[in-house]
Protein backbone atom coordinates (compact mmCIF):
# COMPACT_ATOMS: atom_id res chain seq x y z
CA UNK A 1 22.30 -55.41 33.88
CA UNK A 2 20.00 -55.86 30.78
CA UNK A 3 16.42 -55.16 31.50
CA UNK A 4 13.71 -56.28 28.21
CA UNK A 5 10.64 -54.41 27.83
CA UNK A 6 12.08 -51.20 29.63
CA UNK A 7 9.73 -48.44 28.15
CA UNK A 8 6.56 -49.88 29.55
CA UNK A 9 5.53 -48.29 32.91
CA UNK A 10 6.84 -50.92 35.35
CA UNK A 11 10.11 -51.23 33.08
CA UNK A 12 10.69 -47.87 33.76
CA UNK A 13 9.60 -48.06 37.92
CA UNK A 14 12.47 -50.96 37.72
CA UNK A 15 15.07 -48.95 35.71
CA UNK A 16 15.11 -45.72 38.31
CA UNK A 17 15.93 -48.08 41.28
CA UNK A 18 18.47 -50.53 39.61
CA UNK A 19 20.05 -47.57 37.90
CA UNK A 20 21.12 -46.34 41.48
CA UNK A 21 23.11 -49.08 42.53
CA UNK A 22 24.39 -51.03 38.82
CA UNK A 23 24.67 -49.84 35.24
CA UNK A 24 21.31 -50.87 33.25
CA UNK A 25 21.38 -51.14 29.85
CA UNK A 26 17.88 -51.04 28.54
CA UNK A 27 16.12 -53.06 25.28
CA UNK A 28 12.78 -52.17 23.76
CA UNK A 29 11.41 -51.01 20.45
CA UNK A 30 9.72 -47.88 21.91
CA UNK A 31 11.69 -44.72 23.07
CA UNK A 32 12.79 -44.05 26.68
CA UNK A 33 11.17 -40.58 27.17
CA UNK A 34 12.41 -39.40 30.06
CA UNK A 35 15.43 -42.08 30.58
CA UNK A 36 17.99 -40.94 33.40
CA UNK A 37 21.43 -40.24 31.37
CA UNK A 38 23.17 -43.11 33.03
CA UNK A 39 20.62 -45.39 31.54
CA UNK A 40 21.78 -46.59 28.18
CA UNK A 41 18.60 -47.57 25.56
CA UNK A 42 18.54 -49.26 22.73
CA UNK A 43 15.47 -49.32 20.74
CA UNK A 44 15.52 -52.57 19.19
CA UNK A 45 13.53 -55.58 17.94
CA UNK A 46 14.62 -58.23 19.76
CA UNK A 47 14.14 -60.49 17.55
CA UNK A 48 16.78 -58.76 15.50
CA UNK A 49 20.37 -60.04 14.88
CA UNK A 50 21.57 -56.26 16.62
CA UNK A 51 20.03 -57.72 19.75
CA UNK A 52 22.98 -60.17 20.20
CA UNK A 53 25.53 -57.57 19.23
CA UNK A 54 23.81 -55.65 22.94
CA UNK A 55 25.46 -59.42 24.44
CA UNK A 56 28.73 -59.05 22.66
CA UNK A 57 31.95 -57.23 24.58
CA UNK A 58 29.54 -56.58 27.81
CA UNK A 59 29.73 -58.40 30.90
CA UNK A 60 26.00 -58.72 31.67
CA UNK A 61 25.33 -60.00 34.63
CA UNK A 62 21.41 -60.05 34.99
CA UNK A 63 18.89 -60.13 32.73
CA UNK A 64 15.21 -59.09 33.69
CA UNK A 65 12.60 -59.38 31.16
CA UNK A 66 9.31 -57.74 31.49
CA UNK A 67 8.51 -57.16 27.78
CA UNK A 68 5.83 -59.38 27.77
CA UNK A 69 2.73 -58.02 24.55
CA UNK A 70 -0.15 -58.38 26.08
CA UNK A 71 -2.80 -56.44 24.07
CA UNK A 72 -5.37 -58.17 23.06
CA UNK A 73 -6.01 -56.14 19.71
CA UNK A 74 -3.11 -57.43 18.07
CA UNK A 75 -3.32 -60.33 16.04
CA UNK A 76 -2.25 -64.39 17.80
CA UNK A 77 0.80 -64.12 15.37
CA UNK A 78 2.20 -60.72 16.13
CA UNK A 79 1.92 -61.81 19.88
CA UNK A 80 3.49 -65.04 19.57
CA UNK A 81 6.22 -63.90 17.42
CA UNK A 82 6.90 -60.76 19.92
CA UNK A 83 6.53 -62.65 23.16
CA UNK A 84 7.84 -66.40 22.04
CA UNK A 85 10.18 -65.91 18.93
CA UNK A 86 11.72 -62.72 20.58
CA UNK A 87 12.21 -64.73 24.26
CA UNK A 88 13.54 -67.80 22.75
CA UNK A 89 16.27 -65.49 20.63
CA UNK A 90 16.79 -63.88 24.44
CA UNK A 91 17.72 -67.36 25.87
CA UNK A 92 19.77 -68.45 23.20
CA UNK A 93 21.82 -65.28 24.11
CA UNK A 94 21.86 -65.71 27.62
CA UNK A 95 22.79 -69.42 27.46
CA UNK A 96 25.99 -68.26 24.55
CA UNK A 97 26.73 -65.54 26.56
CA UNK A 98 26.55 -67.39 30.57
CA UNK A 99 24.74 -64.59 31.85
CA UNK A 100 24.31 -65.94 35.46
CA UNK A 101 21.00 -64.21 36.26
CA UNK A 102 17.57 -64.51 34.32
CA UNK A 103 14.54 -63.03 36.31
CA UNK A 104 11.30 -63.37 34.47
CA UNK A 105 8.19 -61.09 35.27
CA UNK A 106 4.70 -64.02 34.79
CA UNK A 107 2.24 -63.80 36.18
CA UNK A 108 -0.78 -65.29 38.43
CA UNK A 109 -3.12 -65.32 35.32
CA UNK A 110 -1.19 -68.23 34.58
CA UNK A 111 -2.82 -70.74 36.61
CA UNK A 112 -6.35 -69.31 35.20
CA UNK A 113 -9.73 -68.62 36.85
CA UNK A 114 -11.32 -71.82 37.15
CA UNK A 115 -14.48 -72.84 39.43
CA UNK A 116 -12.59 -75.67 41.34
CA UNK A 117 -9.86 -73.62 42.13
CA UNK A 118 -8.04 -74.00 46.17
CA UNK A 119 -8.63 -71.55 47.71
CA UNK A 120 -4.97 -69.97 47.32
CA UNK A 121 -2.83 -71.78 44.84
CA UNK A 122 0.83 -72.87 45.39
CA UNK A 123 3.52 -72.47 42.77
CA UNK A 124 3.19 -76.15 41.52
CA UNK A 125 -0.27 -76.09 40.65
CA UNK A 126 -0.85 -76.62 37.00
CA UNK A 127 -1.14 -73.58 34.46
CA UNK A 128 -4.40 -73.65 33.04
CA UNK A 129 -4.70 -69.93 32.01
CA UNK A 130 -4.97 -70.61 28.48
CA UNK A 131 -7.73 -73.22 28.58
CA UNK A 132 -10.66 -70.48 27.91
CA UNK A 133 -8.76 -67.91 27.31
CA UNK A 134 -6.33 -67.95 23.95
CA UNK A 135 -5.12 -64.52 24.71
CA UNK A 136 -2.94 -66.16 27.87
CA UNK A 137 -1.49 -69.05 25.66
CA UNK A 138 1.85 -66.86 25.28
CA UNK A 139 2.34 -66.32 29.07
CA UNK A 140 1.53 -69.98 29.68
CA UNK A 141 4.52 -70.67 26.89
CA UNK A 142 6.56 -68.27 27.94
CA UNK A 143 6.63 -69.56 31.65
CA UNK A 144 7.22 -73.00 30.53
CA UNK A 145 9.88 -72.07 28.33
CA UNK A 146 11.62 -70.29 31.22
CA UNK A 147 11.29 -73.30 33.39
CA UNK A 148 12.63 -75.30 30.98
CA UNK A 149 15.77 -73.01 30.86
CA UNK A 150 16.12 -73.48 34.70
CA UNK A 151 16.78 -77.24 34.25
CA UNK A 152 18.79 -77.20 31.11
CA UNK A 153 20.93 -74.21 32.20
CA UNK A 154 21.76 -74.93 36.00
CA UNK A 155 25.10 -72.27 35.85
CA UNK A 156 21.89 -69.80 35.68
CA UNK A 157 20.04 -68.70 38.54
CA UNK A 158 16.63 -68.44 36.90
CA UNK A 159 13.59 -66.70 38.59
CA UNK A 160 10.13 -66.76 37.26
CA UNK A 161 7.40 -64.60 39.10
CA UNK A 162 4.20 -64.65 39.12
CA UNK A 163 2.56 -61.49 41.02
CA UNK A 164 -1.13 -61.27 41.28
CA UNK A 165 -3.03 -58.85 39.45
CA UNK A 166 -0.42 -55.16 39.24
CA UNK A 167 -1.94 -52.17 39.88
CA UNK A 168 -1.51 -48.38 40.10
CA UNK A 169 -0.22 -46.19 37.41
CA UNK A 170 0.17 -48.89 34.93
CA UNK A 171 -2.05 -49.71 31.92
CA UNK A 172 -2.71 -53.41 31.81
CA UNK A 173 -6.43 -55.23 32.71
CA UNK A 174 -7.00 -55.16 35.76
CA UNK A 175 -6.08 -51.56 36.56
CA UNK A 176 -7.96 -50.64 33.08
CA UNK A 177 -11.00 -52.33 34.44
CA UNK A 178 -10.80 -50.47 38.17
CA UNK A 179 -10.57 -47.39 36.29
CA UNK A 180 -14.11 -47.45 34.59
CA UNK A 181 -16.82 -45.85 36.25
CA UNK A 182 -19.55 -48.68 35.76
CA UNK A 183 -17.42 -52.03 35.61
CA UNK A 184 -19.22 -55.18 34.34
CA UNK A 185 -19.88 -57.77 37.11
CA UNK A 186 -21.25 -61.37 36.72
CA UNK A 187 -24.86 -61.63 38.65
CA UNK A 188 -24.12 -64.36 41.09
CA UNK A 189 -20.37 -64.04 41.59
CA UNK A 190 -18.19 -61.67 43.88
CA UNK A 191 -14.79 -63.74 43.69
CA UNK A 192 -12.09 -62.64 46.68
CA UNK A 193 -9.35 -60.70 44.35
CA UNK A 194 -5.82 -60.05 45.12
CA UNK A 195 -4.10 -57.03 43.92
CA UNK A 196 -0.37 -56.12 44.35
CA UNK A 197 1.15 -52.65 44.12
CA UNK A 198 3.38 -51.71 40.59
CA UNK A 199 6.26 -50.70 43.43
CA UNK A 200 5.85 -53.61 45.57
CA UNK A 201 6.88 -55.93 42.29
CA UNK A 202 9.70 -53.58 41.46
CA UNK A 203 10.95 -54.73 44.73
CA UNK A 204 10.22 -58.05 44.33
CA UNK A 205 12.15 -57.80 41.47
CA UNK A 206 15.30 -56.65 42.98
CA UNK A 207 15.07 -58.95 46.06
CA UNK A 208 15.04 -62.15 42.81
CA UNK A 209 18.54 -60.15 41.69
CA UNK A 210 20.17 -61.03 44.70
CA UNK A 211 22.49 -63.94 44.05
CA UNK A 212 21.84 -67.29 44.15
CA UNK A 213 18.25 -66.83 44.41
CA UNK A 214 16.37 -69.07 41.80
CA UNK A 215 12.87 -70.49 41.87
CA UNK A 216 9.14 -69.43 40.98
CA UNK A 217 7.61 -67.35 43.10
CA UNK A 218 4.56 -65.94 43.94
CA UNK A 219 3.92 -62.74 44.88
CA UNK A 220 0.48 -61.14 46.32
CA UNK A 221 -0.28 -57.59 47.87
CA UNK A 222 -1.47 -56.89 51.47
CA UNK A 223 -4.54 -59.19 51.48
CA UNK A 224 -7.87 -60.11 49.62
CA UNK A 225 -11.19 -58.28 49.07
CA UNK A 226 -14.24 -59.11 47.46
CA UNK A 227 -14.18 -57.72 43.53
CA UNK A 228 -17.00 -55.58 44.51
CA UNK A 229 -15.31 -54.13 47.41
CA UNK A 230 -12.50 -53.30 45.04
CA UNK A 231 -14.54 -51.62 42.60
CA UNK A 232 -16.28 -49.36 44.56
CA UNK A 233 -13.00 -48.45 46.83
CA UNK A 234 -11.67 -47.37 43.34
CA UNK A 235 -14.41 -45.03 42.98
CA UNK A 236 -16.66 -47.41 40.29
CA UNK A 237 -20.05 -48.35 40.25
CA UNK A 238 -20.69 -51.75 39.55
CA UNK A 239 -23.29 -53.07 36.53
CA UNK A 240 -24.02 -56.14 37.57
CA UNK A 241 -25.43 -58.51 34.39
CA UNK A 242 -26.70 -61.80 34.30
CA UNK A 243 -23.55 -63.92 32.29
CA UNK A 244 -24.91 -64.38 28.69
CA UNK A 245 -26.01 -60.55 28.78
CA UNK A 246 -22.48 -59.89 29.88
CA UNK A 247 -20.94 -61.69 27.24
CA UNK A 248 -23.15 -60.31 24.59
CA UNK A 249 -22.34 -56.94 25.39
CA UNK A 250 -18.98 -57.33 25.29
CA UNK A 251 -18.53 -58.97 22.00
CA UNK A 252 -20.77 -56.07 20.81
CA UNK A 253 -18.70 -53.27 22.40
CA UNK A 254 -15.53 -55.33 21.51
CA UNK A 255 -16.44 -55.39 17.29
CA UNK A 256 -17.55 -51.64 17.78
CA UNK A 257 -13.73 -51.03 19.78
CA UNK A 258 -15.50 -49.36 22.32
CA UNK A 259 -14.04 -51.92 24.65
CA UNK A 260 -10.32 -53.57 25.37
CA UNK A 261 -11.91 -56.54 27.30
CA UNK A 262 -12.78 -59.62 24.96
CA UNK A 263 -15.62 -61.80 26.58
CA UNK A 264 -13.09 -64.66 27.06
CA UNK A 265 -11.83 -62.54 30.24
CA UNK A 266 -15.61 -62.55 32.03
CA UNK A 267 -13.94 -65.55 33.69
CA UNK A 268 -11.70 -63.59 36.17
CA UNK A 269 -15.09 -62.05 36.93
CA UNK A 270 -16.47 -64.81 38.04
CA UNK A 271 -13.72 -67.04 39.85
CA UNK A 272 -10.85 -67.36 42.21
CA UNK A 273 -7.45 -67.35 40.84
CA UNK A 274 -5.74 -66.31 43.96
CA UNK A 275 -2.08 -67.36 44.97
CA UNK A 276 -0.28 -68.44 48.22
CA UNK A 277 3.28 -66.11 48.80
CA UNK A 278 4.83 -68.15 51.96
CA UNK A 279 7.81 -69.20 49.45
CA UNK A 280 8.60 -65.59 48.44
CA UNK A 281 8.38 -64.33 51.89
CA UNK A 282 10.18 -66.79 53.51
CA UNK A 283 13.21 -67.70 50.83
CA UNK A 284 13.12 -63.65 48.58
CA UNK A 285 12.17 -61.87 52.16
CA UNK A 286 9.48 -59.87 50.37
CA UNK A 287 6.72 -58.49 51.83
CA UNK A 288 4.43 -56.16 50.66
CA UNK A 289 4.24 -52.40 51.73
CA UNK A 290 1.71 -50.89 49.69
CA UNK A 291 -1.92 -51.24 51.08
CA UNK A 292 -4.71 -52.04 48.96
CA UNK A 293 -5.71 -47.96 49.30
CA UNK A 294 -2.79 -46.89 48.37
CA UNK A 295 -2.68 -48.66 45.27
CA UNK A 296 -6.53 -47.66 44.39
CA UNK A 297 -5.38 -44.26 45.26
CA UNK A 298 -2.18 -44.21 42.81
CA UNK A 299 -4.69 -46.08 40.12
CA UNK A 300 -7.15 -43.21 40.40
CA UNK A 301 -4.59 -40.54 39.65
CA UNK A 302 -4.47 -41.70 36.09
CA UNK A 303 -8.09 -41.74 35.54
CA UNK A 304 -8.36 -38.49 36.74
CA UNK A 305 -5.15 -37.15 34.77
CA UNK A 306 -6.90 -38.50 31.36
């Protein structure tokens, strides 16, 4: 089993349960501190011809790619060429190769915040994520180009998920933002949020390995909560500012890199993006475990381990 992006926290989460049961061979241009011994890792671009030589005289079975670049400080052509370029050279592999399992980690952010939103949003809605926000035009390509490998490559079984916002020891947005002890908030808007344990998508995850499961899927934690709810149960206190203020201060902080958050994301601040699961329980199984506490409380430990 071939598992992209494996040095990033949930790559690893994913790695210490598959390696238990399969052998994992793992791809990613960082370093595997820590990797168990019966993990093999090779640090490699891959958008790099050695990347095909990982395909060639193995009998892969699965492939699960969570590499996905997300920061937000490097430039729109570094990120396209790491999270498009890089896929696309993936699926030409897996298509050469017949690997008969692709499972793709998306995400919810796909569909994007908007004000007419449903209430809880089905996986055929439309993806409008990138429609404010540039910064999501990768995932939204990225998504489509994995559903268009579904159709074209049937002998496949091709997953896409698309949790809600991850949280706990990870370092992406959301749990960034629940970490800081005076979050931003948007004066007029308390949007109902969704969170999902890092664990509970691991296991998501495995339950999309299980053959002949293919499909998108959405995946959601316990429940919903209003965003100041959240904030405060993870131990912030909110600053709430009227929009333009908001927006202002960010671009400020943002030029000064005092902040990670570009003002295009004040629109997760202010609307629903929420998803409906009943597919993934009902054809994957999954449910979550985690509650929301327990996921504030495993977020927490790394603010307080900094």
């Amino acid at each position: 089993m071939l598992v992209t992006g494996i040095c990033g926290r949930l790559g690893k989460l994913l790695a210490r349960e598959l390696h238990r049961s399969d052998t994992v061979v793992g791809v990613d241009r960082r370093p595997f501190i820590g990797r168990p011994k019966d993990i093999t890792h090779h640090e490699v671009d891959m958008r790099r011809k050695k990347m095909k030589d990982i395909f060639r005289g193995r009998n892969i079975r699965a492939v699960v790619h969570v590499g996905v670049l997300h920061n937000p400080r490097r430039s729109d052509r570094e990120r396209h060429s790491w999270n498009i370029v890089a896929f696309q050279k993936l699926l030409e592999y897996m298509a050469q190769y017949e690997v008969p399992k692709l499972v793709v980690l998306s995400g919810a952010n796909v569909y994007g915040p908007q004000a007419n939103n449903p209430q809880f949003l089905t996986e055929d809605a439309p993806l409008l994520g990138a429609q404010h926000f540039g910064g999501m035009r990768d995932l939204v390509e990225l998504d489509m180009l994995a559903q268009s490998f579904f159709w074209k490559h049937p002998t496949t079984d091709t997953v896409i998920l698309r949790p809600c916002h991850i949280v706990g020891r990870v370092r992406n947005a959301a749990s960034n933002y629940l970490r800081l002890d005076r979050p931003v908030m948007i004066m007029g808007f308390d949007p109902m949020m969704q969170i999902v344990h890092e664990k509970d998508v691991t296991r998501a995850i495995q339950l999309a390995l299980r053959p002949g499961v293919r499909g998108i899927f959405n995946i959601r934690g316990p429940g919903e909560m209003p965003l100041s709810h959240l904030v405060r149960k993870a131990g912030g206190r909110p600053r709430v500012l009227p929009s333009p203020l908001a927006r202002l201060a960010l671009d400020q902080l943002w030029r000064l890199r005092l902040s990670n958050f570009p003002s295009q994301e004040l629109d997760h601040l202010r609307y629903v993006c929420m998803v409906d699961d009943t597919r993934a329980r009902e054809e994957l199984g999954y449910e979550p475990i985690h509650s929301i506490d327990r996921a504030l409380r495993d977020l927490r430990r790394v603010r307080y381990l900094r």
